[in-house]
PDB file of N, CA and C in Angstrom:
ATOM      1  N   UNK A   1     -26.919 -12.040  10.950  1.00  0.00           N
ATOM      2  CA  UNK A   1     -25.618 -11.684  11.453  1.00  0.00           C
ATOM      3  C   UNK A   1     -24.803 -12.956  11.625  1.00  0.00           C
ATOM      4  N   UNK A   2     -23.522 -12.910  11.350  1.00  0.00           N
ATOM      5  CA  UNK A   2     -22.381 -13.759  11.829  1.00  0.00           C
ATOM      6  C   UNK A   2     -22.018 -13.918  12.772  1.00  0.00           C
ATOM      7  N   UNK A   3     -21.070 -15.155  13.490  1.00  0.00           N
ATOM      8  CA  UNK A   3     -20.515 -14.995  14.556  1.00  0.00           C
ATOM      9  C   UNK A   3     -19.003 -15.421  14.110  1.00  0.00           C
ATOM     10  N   UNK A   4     -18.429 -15.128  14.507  1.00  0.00           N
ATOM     11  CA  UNK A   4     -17.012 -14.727  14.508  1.00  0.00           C
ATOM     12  C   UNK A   4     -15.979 -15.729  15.685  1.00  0.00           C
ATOM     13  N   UNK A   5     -15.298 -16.573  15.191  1.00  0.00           N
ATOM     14  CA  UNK A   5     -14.948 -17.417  16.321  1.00  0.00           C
ATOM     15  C   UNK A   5     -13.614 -17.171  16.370  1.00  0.00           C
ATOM     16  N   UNK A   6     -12.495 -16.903  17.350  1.00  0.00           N
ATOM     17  CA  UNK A   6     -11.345 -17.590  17.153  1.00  0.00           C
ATOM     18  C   UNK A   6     -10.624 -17.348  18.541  1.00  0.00           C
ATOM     19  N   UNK A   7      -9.157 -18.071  17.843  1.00  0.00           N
ATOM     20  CA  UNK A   7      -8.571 -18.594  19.129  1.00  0.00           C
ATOM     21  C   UNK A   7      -7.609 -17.917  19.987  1.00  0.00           C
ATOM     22  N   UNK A   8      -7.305 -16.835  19.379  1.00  0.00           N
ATOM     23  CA  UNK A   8      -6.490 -15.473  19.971  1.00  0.00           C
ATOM     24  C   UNK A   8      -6.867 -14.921  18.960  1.00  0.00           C
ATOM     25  N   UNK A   9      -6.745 -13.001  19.438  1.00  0.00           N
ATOM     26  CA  UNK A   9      -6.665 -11.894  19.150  1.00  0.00           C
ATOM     27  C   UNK A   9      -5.464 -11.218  19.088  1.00  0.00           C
ATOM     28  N   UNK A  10      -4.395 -11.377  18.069  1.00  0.00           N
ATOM     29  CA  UNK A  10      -2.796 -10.585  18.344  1.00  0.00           C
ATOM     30  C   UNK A  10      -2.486  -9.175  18.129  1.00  0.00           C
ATOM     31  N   UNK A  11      -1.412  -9.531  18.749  1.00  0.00           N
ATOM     32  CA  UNK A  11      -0.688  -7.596  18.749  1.00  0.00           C
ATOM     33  C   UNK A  11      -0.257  -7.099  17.341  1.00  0.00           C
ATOM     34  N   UNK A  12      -0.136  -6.136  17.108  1.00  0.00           N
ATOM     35  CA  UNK A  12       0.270  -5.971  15.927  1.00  0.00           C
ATOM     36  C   UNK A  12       1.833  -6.054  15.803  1.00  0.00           C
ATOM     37  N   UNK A  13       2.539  -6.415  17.014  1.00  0.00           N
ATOM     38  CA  UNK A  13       3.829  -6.889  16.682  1.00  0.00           C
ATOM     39  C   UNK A  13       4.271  -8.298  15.802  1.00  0.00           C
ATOM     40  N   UNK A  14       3.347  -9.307  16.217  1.00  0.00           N
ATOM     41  CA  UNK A  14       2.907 -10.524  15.586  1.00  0.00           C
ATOM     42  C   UNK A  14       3.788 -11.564  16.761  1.00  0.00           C
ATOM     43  N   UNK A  15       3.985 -10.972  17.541  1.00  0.00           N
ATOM     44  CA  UNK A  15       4.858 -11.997  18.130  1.00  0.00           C
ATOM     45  C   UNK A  15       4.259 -13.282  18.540  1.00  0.00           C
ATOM     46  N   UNK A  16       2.884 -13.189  19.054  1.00  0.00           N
ATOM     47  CA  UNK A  16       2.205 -14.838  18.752  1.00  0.00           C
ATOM     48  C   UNK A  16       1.752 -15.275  17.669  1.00  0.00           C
ATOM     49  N   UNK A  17       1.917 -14.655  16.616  1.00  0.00           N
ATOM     50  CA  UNK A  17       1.582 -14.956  15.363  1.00  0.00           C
ATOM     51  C   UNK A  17       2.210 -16.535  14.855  1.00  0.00           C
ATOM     52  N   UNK A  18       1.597 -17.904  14.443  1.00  0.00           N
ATOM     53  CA  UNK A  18       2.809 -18.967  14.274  1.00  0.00           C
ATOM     54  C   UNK A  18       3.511 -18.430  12.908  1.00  0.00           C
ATOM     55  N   UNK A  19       4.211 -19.034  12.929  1.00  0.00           N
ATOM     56  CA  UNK A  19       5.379 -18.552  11.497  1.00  0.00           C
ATOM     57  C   UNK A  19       4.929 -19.019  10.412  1.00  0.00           C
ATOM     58  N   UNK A  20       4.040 -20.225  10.249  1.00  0.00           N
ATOM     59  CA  UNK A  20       3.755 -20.647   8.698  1.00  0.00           C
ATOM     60  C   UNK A  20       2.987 -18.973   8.292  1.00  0.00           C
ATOM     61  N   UNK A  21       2.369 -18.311   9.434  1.00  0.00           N
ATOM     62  CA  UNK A  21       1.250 -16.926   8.718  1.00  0.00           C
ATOM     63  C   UNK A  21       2.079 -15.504   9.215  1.00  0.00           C
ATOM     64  N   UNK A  22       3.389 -15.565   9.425  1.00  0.00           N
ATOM     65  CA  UNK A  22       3.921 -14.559   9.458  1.00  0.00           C
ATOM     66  C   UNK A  22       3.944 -13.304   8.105  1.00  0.00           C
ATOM     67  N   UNK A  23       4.352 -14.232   7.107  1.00  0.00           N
ATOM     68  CA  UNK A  23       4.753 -13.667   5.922  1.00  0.00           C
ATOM     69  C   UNK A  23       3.029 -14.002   5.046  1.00  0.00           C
ATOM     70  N   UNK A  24       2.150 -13.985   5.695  1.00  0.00           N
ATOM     71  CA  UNK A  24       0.886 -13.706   4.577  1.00  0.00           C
ATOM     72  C   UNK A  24       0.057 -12.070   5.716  1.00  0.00           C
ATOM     73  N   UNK A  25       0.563 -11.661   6.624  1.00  0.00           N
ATOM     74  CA  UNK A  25       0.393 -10.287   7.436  1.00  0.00           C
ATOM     75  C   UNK A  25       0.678  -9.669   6.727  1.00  0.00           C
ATOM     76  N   UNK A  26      -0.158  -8.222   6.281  1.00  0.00           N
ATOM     77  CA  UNK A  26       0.456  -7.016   5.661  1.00  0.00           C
ATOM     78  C   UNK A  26       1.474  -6.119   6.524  1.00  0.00           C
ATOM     79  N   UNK A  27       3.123  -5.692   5.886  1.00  0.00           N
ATOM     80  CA  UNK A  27       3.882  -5.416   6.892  1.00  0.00           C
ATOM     81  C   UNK A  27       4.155  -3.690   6.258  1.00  0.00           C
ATOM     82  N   UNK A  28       3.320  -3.445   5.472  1.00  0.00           N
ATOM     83  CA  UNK A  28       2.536  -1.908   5.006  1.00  0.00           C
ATOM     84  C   UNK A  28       1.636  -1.659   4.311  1.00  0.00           C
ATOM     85  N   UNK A  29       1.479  -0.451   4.927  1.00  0.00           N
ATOM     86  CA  UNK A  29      -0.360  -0.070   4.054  1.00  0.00           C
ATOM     87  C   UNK A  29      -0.389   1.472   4.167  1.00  0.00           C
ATOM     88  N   UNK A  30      -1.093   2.071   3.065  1.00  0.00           N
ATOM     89  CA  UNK A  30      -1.238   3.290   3.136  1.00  0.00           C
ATOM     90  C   UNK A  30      -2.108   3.719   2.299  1.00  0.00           C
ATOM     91  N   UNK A  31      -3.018   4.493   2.772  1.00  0.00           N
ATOM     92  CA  UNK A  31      -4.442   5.227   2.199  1.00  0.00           C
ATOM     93  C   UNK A  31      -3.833   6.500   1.992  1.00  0.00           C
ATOM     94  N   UNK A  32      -3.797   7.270   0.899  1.00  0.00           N
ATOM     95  CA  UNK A  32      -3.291   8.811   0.900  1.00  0.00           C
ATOM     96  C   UNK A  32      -3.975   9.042  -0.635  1.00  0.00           C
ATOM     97  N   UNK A  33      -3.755  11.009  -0.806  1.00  0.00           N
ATOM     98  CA  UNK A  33      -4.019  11.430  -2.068  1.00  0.00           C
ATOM     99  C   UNK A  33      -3.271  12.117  -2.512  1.00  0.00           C
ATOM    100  N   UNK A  34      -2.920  11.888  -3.751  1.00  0.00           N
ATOM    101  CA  UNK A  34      -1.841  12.612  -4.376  1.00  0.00           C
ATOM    102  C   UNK A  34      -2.524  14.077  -5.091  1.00  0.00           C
ATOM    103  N   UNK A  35      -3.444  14.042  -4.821  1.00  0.00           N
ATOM    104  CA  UNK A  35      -4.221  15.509  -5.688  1.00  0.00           C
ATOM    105  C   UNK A  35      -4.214  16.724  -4.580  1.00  0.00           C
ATOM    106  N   UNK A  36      -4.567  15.856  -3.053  1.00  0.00           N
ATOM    107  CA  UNK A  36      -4.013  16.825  -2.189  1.00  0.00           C
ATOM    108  C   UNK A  36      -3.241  16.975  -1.411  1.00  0.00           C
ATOM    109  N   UNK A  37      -2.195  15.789  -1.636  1.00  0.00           N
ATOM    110  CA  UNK A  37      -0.879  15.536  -1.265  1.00  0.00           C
ATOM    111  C   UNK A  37      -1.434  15.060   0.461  1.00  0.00           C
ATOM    112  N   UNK A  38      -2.684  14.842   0.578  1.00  0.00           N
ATOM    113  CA  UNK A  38      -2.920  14.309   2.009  1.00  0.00           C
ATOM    114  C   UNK A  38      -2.512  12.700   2.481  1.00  0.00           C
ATOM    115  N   UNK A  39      -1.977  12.767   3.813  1.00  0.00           N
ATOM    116  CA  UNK A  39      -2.002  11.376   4.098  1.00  0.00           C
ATOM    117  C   UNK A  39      -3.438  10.469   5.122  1.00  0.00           C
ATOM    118  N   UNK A  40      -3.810   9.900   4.825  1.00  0.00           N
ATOM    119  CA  UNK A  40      -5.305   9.384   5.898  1.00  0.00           C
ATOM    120  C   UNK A  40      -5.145   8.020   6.436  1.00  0.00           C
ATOM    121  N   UNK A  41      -4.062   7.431   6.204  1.00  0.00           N
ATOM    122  CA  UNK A  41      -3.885   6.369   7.062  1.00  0.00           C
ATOM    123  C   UNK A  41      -2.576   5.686   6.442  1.00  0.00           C
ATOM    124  N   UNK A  42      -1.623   5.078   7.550  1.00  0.00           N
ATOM    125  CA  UNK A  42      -0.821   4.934   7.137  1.00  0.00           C
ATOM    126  C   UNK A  42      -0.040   3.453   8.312  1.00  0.00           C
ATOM    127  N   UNK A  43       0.651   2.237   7.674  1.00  0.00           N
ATOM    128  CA  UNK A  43       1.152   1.448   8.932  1.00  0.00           C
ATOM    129  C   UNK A  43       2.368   1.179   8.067  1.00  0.00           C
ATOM    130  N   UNK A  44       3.729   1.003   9.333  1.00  0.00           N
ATOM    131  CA  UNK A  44       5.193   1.005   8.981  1.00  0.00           C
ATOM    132  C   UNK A  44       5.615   1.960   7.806  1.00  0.00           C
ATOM    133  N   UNK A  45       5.117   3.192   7.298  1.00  0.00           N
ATOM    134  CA  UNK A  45       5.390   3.973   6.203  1.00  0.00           C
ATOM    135  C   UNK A  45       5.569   5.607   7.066  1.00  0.00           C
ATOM    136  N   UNK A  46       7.411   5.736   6.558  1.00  0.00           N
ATOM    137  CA  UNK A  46       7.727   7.220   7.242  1.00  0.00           C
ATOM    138  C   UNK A  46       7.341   8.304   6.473  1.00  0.00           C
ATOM    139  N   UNK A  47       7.043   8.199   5.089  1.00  0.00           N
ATOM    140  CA  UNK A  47       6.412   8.856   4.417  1.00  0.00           C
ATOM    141  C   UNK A  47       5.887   8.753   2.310  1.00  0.00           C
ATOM    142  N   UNK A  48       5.305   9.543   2.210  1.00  0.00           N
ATOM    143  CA  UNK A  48       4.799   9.503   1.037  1.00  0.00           C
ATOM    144  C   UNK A  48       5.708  10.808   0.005  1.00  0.00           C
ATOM    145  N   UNK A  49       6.123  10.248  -0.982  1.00  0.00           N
ATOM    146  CA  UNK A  49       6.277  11.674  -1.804  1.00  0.00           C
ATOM    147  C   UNK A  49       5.938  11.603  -3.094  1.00  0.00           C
ATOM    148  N   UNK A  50       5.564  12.458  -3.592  1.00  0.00           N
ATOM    149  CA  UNK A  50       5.148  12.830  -4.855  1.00  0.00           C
ATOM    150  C   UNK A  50       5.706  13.329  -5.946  1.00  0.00           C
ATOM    151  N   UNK A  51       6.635  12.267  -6.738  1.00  0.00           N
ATOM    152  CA  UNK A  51       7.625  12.666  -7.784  1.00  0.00           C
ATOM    153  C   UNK A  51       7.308  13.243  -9.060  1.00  0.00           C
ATOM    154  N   UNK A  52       6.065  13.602  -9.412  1.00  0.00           N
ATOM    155  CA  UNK A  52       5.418  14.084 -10.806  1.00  0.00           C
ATOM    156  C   UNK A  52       4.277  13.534 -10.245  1.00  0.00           C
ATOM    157  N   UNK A  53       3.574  14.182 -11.485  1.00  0.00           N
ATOM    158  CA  UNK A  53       2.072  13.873 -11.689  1.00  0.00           C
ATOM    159  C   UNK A  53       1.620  12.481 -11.970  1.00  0.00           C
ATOM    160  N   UNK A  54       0.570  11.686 -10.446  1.00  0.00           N
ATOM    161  CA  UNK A  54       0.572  10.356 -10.935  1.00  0.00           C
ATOM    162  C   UNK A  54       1.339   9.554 -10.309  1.00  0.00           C
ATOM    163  N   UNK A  55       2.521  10.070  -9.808  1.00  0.00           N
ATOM    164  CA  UNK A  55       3.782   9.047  -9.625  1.00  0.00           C
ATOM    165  C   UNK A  55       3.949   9.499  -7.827  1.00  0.00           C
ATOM    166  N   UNK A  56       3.752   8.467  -7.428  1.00  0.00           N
ATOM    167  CA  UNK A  56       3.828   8.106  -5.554  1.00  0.00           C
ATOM    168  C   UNK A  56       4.927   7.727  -5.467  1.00  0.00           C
ATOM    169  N   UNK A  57       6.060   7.762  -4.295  1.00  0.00           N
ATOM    170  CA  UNK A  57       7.235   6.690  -3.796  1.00  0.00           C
ATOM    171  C   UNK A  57       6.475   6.716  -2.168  1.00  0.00           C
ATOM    172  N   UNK A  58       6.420   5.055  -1.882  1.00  0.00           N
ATOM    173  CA  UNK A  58       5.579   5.160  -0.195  1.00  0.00           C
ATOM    174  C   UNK A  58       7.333   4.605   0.029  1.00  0.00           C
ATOM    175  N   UNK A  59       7.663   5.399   1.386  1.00  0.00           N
ATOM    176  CA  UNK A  59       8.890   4.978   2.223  1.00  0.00           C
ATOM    177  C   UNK A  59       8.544   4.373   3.088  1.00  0.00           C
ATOM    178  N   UNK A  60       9.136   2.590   3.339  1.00  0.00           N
ATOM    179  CA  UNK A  60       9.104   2.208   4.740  1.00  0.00           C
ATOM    180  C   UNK A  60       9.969   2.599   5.868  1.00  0.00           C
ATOM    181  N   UNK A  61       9.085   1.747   6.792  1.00  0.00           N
ATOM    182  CA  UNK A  61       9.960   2.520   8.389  1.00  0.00           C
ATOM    183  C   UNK A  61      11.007   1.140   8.292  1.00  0.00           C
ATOM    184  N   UNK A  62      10.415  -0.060   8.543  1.00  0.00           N
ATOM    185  CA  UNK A  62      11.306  -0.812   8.995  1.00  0.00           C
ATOM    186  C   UNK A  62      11.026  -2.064   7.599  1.00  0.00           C
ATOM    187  N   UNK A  63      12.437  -1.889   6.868  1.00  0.00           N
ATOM    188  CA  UNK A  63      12.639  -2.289   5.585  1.00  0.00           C
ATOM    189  C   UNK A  63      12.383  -3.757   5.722  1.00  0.00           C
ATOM    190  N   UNK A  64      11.235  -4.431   4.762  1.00  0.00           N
ATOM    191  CA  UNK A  64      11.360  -5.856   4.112  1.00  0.00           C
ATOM    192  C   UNK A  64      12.721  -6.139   4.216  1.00  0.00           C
ATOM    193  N   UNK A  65      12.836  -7.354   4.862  1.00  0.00           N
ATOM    194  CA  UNK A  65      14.130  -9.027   4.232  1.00  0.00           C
ATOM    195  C   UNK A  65      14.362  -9.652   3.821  1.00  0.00           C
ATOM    196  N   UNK A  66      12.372 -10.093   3.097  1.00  0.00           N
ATOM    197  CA  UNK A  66      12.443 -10.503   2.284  1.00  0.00           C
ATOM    198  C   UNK A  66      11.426 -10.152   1.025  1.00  0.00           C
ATOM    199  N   UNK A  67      11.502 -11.576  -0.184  1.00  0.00           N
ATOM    200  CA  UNK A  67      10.467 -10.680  -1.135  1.00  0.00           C
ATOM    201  C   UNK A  67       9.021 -10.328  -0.788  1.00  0.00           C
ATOM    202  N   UNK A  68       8.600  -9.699  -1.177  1.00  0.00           N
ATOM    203  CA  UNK A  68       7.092  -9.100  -1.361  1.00  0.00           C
ATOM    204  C   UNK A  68       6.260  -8.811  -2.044  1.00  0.00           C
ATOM    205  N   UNK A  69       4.944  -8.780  -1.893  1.00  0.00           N
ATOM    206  CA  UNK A  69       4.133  -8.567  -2.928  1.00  0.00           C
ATOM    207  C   UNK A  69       3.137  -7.214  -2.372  1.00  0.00           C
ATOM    208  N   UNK A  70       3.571  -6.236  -3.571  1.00  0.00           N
ATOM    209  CA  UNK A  70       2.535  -4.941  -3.158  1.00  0.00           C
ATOM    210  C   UNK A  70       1.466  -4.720  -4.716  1.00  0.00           C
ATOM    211  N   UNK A  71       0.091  -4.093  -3.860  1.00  0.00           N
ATOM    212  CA  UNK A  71      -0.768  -4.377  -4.709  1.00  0.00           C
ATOM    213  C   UNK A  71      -1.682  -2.940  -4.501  1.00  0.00           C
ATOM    214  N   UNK A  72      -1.842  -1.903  -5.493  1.00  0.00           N
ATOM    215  CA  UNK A  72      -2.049  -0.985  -5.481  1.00  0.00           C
ATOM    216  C   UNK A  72      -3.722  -0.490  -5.971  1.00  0.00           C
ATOM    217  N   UNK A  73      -4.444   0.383  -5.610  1.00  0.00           N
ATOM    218  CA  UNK A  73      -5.537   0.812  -6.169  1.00  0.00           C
ATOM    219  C   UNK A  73      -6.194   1.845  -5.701  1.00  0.00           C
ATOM    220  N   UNK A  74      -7.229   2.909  -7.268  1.00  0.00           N
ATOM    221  CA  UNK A  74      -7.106   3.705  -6.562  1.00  0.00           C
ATOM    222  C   UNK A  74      -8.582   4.591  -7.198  1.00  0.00           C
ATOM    223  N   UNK A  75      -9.125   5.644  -6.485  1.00  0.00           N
ATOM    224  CA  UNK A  75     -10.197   6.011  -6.807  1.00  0.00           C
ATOM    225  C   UNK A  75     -10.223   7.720  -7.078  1.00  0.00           C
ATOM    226  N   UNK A  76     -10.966   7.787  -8.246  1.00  0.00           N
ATOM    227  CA  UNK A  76     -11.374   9.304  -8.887  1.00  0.00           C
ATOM    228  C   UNK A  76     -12.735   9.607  -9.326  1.00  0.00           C
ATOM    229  N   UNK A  77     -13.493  10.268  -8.569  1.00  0.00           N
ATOM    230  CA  UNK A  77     -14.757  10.254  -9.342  1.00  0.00           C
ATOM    231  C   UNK A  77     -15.601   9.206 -10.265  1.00  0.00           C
ATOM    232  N   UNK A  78     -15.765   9.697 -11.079  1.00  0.00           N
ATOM    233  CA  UNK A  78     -15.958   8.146 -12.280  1.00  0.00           C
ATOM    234  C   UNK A  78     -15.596   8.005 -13.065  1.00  0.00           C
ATOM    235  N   UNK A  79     -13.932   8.614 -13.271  1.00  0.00           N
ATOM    236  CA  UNK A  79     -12.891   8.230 -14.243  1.00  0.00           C
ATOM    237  C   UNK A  79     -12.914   7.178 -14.096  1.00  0.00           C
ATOM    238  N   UNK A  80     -12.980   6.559 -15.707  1.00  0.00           N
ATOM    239  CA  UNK A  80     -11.974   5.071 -15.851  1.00  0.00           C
ATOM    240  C   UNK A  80     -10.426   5.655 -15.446  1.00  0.00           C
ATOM    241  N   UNK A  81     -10.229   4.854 -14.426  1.00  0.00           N
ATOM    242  CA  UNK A  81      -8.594   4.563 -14.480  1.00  0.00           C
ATOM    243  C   UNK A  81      -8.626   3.001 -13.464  1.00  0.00           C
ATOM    244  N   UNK A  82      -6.998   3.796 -13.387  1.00  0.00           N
ATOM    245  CA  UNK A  82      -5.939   2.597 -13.177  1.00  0.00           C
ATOM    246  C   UNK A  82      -4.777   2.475 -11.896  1.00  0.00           C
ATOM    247  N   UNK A  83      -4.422   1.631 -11.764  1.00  0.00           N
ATOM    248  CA  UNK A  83      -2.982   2.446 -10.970  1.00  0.00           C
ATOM    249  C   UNK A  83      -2.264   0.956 -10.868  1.00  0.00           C
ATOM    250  N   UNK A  84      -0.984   0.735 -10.746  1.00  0.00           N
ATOM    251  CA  UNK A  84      -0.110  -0.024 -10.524  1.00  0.00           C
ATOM    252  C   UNK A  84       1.214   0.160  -9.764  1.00  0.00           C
ATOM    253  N   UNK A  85       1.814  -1.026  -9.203  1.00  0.00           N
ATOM    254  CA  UNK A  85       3.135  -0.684  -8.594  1.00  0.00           C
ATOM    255  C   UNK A  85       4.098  -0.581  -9.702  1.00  0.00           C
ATOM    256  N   UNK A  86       4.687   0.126 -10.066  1.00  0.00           N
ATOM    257  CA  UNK A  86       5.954   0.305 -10.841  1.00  0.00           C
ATOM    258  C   UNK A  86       6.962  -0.418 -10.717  1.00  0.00           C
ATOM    259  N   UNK A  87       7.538  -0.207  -9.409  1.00  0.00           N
ATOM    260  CA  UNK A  87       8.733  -0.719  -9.127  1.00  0.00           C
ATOM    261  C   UNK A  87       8.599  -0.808  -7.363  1.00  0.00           C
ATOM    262  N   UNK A  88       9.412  -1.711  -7.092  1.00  0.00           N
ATOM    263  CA  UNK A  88       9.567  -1.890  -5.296  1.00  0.00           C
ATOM    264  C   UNK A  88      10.944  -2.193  -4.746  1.00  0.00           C
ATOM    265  N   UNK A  89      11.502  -1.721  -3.973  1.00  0.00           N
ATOM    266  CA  UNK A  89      12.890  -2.002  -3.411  1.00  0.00           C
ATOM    267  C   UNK A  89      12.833  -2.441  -1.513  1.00  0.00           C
ATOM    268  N   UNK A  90      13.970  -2.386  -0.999  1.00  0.00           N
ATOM    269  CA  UNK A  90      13.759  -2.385   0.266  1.00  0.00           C
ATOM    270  C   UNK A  90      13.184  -1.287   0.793  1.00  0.00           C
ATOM    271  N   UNK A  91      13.410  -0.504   0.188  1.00  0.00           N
ATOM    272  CA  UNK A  91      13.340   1.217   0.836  1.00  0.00           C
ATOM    273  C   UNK A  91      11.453   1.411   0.409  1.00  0.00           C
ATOM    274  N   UNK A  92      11.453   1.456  -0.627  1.00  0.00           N
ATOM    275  CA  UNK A  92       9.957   2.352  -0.997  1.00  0.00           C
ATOM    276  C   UNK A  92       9.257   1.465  -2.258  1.00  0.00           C
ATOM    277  N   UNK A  93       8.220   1.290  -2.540  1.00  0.00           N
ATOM    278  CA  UNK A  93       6.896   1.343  -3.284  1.00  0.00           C
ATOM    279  C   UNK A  93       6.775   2.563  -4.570  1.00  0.00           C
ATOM    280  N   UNK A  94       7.133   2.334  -5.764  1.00  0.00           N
ATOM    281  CA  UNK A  94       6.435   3.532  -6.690  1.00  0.00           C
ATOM    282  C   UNK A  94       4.985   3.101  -6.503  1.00  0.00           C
ATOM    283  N   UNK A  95       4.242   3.660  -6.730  1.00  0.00           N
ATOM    284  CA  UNK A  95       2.957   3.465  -7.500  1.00  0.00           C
ATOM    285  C   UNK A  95       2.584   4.722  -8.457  1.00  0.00           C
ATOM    286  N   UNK A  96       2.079   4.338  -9.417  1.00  0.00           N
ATOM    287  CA  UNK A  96       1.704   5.222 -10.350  1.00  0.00           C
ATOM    288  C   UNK A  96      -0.209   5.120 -10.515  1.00  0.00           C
ATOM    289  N   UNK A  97      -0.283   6.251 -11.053  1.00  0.00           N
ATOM    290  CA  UNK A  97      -2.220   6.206 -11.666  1.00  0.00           C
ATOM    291  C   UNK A  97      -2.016   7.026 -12.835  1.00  0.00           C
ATOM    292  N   UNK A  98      -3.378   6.104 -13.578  1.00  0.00           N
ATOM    293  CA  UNK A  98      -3.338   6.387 -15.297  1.00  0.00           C
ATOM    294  C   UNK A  98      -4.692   6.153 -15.465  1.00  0.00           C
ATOM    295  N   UNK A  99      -5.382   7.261 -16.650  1.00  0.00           N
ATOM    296  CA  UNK A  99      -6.508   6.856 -16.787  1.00  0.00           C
ATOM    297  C   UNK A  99      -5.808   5.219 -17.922  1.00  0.00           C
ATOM    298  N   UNK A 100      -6.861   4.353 -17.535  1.00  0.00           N
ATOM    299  CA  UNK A 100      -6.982   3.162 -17.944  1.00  0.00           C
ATOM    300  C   UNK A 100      -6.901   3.287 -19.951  1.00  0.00           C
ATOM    301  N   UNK A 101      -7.606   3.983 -20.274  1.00  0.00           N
ATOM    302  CA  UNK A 101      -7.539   4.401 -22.202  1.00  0.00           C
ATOM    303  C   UNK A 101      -6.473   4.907 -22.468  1.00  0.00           C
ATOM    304  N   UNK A 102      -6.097   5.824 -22.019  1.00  0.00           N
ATOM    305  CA  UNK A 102      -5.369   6.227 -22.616  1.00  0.00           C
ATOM    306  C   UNK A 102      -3.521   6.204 -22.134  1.00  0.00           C
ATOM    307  N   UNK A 103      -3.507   6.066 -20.924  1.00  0.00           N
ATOM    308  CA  UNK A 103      -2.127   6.104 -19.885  1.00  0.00           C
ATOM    309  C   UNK A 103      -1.751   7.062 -19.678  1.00  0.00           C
ATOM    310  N   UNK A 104      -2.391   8.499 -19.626  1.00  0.00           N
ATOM    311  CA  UNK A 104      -1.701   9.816 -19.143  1.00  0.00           C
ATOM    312  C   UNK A 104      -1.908   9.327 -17.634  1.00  0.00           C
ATOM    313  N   UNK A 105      -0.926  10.013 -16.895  1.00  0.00           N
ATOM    314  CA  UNK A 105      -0.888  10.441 -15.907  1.00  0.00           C
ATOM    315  C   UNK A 105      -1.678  10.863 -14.746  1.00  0.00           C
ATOM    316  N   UNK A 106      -1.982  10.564 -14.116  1.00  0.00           N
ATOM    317  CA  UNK A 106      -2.927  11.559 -12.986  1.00  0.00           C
ATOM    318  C   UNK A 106      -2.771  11.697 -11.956  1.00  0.00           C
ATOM    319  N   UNK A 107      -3.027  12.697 -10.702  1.00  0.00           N
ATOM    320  CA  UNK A 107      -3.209  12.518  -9.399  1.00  0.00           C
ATOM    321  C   UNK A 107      -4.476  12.149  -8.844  1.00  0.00           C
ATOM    322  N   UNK A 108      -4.705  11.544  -7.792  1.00  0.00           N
ATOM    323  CA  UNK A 108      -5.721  11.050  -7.622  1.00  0.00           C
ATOM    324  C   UNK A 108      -6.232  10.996  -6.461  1.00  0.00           C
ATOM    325  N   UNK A 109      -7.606  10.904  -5.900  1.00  0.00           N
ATOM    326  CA  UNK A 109      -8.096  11.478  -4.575  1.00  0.00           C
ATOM    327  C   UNK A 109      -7.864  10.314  -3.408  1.00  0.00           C
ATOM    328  N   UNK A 110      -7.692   9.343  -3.893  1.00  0.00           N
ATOM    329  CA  UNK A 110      -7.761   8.044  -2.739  1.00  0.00           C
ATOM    330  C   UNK A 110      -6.876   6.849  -3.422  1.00  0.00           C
ATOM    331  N   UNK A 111      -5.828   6.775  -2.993  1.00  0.00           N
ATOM    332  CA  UNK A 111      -4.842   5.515  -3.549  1.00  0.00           C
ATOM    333  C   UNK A 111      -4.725   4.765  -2.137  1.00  0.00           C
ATOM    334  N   UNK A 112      -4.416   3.132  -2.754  1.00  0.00           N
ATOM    335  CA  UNK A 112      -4.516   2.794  -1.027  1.00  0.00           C
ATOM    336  C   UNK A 112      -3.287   1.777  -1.890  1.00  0.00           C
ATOM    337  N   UNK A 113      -2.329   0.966  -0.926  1.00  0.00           N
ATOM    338  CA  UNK A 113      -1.392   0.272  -1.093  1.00  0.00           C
ATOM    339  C   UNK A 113      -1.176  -0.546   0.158  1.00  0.00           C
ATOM    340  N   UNK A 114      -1.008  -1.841   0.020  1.00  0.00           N
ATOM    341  CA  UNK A 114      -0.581  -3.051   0.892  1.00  0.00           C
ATOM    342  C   UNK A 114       0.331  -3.712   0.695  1.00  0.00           C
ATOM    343  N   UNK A 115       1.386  -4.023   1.360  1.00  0.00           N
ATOM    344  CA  UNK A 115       2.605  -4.522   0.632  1.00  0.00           C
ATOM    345  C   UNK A 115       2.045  -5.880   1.638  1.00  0.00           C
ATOM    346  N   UNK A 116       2.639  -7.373   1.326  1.00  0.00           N
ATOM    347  CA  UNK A 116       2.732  -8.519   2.116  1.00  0.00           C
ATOM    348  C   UNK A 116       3.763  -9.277   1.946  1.00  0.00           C
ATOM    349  N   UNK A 117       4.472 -10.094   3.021  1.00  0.00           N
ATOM    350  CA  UNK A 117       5.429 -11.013   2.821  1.00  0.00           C
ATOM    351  C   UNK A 117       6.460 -10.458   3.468  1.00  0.00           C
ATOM    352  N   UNK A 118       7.614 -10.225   3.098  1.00  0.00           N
ATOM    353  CA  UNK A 118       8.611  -9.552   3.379  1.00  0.00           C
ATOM    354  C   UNK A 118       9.651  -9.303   4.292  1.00  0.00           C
ATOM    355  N   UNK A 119       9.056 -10.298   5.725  1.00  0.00           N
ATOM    356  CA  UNK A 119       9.572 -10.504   6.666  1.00  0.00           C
ATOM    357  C   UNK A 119       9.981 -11.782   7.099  1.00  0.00           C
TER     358      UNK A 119
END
């Protein structure tokens, strides 16, 4: 076993957070499935919708200021696939899933997404 050392424990507001590690904090995240349109975990995101088959928009609560980096992935049985961010704005996150061969479309049982930076 490990031991685990450090020098504070912060809030998730970040307010003691120092500023050089403000913008490496994830300032959203979301575990959901688009096959059963369920949500299972979710931080700063008012909601998820499902624009076609495959195709996610995650909405934030309290919009990035600045740029960001979101990084998507996602799980189906033991399909080869795939998934990527499409596109990102202040407002929302596409993410899409594809089997990996071929690029159709899919919904999928467990997509998870982390956006970082942004603040």
């Amino acid at each position: 076993m490990s031991t685990l050392y450090v020098d504070q424990i912060l809030a998730l507001n970040k307010e003691s957070l120092p500023e050089n590690l403000k913008n490496v904090v994830g300032f959203a995240w979301a575990n959901w499935s688009s096959a059963t349109i369920g949500i299972d975990n979710t931080f700063n995101v008012s909601s998820i919708v499902r624009s076609s088959e495959g195709d996610s928009r995650i909405h934030f609560i309290k919009k990035p200021t600045k740029p960001y980096v979101a990084v998507s992935n996602a799980n189906r049985d033991s399909s080869t696939l795939s998934s990527q961010v499409n596109s990102k704005t202040s407002d929302y996150v596409q993410v899409v899933t594809f089997y990996a061969n071929t690029g159709v479309r899919f919904d999928c049982n467990s997509i998870n997404l982390i956006c970082m930076g942004g603040q």
